[in-house]
N, C-alpha and C. Protein backbone atom coordinates (compact mmCIF):
# COMPACT_ATOMS: atom_id res chain seq x y z
N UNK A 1 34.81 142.32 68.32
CA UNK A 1 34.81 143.75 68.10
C UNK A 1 35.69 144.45 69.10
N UNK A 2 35.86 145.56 68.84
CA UNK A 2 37.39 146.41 69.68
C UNK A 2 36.12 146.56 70.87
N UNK A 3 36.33 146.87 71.68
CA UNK A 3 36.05 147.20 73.20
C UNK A 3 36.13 148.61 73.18
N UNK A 4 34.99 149.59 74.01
CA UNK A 4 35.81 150.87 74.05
C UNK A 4 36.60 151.35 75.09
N UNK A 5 36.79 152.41 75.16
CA UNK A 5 37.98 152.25 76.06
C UNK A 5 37.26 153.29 77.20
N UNK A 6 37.73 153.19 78.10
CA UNK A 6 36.88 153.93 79.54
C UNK A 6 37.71 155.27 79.29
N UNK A 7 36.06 156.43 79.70
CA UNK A 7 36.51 157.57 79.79
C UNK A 7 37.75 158.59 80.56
N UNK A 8 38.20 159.52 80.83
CA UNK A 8 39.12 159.61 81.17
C UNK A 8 38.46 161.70 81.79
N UNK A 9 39.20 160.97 82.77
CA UNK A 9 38.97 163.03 83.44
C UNK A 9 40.19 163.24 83.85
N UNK A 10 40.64 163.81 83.49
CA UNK A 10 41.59 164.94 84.41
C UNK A 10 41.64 165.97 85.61
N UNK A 11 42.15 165.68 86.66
CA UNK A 11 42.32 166.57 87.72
C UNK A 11 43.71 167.20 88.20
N UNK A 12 43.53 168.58 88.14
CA UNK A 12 44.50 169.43 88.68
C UNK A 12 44.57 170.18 89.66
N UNK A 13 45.48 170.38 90.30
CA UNK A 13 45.37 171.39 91.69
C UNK A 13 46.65 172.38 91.83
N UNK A 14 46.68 172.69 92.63
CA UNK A 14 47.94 173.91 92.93
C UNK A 14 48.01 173.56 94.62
N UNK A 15 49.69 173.60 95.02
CA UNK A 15 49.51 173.03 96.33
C UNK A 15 51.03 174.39 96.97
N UNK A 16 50.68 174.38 97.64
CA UNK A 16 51.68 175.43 98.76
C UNK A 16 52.82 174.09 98.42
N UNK A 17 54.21 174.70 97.96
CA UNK A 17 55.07 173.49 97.89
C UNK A 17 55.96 173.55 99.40
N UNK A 18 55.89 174.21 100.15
CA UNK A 18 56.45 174.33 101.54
C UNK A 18 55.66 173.68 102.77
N UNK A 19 54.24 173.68 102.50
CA UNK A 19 53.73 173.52 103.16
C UNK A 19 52.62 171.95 103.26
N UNK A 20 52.62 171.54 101.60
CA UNK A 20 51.61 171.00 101.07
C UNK A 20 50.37 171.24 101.35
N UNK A 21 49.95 171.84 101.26
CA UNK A 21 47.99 172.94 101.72
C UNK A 21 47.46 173.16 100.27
N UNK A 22 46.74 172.18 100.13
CA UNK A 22 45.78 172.79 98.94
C UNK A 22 45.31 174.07 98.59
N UNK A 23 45.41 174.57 97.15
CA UNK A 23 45.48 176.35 97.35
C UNK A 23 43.98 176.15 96.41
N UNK A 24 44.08 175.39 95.36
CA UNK A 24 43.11 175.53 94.12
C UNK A 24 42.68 174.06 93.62
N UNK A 25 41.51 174.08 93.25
CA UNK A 25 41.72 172.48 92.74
C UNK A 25 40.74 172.55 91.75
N UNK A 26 41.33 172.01 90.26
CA UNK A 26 40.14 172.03 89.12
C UNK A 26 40.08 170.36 89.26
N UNK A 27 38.60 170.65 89.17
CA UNK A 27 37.85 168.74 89.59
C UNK A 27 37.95 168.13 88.36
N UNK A 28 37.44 166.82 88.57
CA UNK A 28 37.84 166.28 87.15
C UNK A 28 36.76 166.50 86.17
N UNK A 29 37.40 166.81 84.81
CA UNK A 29 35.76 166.71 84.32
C UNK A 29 36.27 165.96 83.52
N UNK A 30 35.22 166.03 82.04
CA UNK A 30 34.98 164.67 81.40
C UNK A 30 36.06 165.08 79.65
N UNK A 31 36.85 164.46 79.85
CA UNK A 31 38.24 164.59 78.46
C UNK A 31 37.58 164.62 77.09
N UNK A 32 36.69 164.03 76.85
CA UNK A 32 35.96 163.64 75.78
C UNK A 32 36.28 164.80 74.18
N UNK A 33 36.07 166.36 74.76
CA UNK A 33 36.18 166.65 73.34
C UNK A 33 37.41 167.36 73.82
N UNK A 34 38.23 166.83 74.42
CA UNK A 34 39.47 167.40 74.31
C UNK A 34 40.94 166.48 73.81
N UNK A 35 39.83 165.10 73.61
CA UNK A 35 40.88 164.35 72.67
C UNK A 35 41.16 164.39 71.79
N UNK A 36 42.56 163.88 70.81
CA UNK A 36 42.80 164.15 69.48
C UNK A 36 43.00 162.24 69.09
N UNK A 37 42.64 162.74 67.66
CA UNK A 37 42.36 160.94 67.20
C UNK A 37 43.94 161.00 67.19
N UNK A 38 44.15 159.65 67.55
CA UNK A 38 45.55 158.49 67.28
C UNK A 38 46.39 159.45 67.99
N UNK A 39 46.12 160.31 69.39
CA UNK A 39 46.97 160.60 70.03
C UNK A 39 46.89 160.19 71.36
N UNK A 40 47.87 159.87 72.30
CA UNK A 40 47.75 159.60 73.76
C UNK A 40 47.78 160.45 74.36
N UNK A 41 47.87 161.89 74.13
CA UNK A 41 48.20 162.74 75.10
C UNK A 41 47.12 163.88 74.79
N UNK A 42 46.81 163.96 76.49
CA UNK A 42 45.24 164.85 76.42
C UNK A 42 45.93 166.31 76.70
N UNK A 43 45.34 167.25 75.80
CA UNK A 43 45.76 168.82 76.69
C UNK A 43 44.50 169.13 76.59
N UNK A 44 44.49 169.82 77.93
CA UNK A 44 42.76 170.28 78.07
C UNK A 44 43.18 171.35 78.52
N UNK A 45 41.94 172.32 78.86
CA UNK A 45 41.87 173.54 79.28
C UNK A 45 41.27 174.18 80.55
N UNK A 46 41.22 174.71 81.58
CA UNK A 46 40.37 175.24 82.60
C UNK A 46 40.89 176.57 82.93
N UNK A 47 40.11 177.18 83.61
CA UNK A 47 40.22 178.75 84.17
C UNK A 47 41.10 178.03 85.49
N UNK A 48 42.24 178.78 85.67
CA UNK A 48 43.20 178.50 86.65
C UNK A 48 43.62 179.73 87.40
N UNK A 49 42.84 180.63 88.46
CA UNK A 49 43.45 181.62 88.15
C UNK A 49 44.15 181.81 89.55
N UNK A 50 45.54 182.42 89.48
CA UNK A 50 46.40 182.23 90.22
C UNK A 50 46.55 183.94 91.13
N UNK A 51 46.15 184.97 90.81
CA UNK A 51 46.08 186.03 90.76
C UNK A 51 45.51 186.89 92.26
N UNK A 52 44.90 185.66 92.98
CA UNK A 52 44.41 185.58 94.62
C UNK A 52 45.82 184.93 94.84
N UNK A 53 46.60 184.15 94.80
CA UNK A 53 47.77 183.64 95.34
C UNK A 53 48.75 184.61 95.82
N UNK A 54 48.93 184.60 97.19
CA UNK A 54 50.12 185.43 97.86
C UNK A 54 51.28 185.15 97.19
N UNK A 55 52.26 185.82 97.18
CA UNK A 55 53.84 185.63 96.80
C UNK A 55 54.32 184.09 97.86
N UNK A 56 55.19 183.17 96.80
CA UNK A 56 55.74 182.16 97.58
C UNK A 56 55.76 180.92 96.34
N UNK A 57 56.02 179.52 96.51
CA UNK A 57 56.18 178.88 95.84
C UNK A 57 55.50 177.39 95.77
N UNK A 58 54.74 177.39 94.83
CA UNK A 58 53.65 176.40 94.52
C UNK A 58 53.96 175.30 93.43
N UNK A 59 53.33 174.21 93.05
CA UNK A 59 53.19 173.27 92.71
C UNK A 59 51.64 172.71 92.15
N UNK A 60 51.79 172.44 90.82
CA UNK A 60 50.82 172.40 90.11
C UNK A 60 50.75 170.41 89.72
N UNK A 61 49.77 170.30 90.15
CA UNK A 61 49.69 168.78 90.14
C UNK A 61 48.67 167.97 89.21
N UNK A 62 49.06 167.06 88.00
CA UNK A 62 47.73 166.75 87.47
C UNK A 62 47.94 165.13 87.39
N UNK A 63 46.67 164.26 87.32
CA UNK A 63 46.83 163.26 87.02
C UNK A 63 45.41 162.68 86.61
N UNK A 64 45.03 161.53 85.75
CA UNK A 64 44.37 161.46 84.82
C UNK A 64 43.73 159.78 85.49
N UNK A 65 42.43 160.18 85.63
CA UNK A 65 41.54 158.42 86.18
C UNK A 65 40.79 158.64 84.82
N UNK A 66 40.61 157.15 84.71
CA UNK A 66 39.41 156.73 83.55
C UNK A 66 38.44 156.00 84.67
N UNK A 67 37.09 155.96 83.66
CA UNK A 67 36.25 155.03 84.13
C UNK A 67 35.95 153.46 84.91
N UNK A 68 36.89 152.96 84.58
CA UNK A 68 37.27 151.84 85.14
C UNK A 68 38.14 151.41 86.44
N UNK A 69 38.28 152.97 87.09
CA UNK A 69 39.27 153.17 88.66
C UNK A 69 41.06 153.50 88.13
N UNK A 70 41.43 153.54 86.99
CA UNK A 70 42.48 153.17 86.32
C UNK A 70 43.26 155.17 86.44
N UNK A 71 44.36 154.87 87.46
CA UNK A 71 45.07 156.54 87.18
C UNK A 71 46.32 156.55 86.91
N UNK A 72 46.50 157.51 86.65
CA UNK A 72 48.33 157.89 85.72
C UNK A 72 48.83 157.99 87.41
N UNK A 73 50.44 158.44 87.22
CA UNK A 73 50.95 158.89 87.60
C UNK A 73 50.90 160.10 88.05
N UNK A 74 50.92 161.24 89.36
CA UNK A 74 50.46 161.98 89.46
C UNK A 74 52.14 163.01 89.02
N UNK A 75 51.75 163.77 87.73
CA UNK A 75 52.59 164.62 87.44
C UNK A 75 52.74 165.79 87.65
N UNK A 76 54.32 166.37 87.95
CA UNK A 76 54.13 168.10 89.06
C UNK A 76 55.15 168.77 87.90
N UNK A 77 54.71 170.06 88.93
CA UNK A 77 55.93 171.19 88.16
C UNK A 77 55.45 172.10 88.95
N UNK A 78 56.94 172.71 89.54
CA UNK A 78 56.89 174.41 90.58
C UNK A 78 56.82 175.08 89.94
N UNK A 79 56.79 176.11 90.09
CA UNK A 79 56.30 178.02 89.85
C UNK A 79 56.56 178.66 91.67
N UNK A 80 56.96 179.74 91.10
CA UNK A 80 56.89 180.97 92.27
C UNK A 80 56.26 181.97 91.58
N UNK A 81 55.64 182.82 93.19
CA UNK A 81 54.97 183.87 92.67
C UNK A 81 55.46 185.03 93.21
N UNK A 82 56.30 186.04 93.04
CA UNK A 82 56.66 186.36 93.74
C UNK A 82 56.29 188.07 93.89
C-alpha cells in the first residue's frame, strides 16, 4: 500500500536585510487544508503585518519541514519600506 506522506508546516519570517535581526516570525503551522490535490506547491496564508516596520529594507524568508525532520530550501525575496 502507498505510504503516507509526512506532514508539512511552513515557516516564515521577515529579517532586517542590513542587519540580519529578526523583525517578525509566522511559526510553523500545520499545511494540511492548504493543500491542493496533485499539486506540489503549498500557498498558504497568515496575518503578516508589516505596518509597525520602520522605513528600510527587509527580507522575507520561508521554508517548509515535514514530519519526518525533512526541509526545503530556505527561499527569500527583498522589499523596502520606505
Amino acid at each position: 500500500g502507498a505510504q503516507p506522506r509526512p506532514d508539512e508546516k511552513p515557516h516564515v519570517r521577515i529579517v532586517d536585510a542590513r542587519k540580519g535581526e529578526k523583525k517578525f516570525e509566522f511559526y510553523p503551522v500545520d499545511a494540511k487544508s492548504y493543500k491542493r490535490q496533485g499539486s506540489r506547491v503549498l500557498a498558504f496564508a497568515g496575518d503578516m503585518s508589516i505596518a509597525h516596520l520602520p522605513k528600510g529594507e527587509y527580507r522575507v524568508e520561508a521554508q517548509a519541514t515535514d514530519s519526518s525532520g525533512r526541509s526545503t530550501a530556505v527561499r527569500s525575496t527583498s522589499f523596502a519600506i520606505e
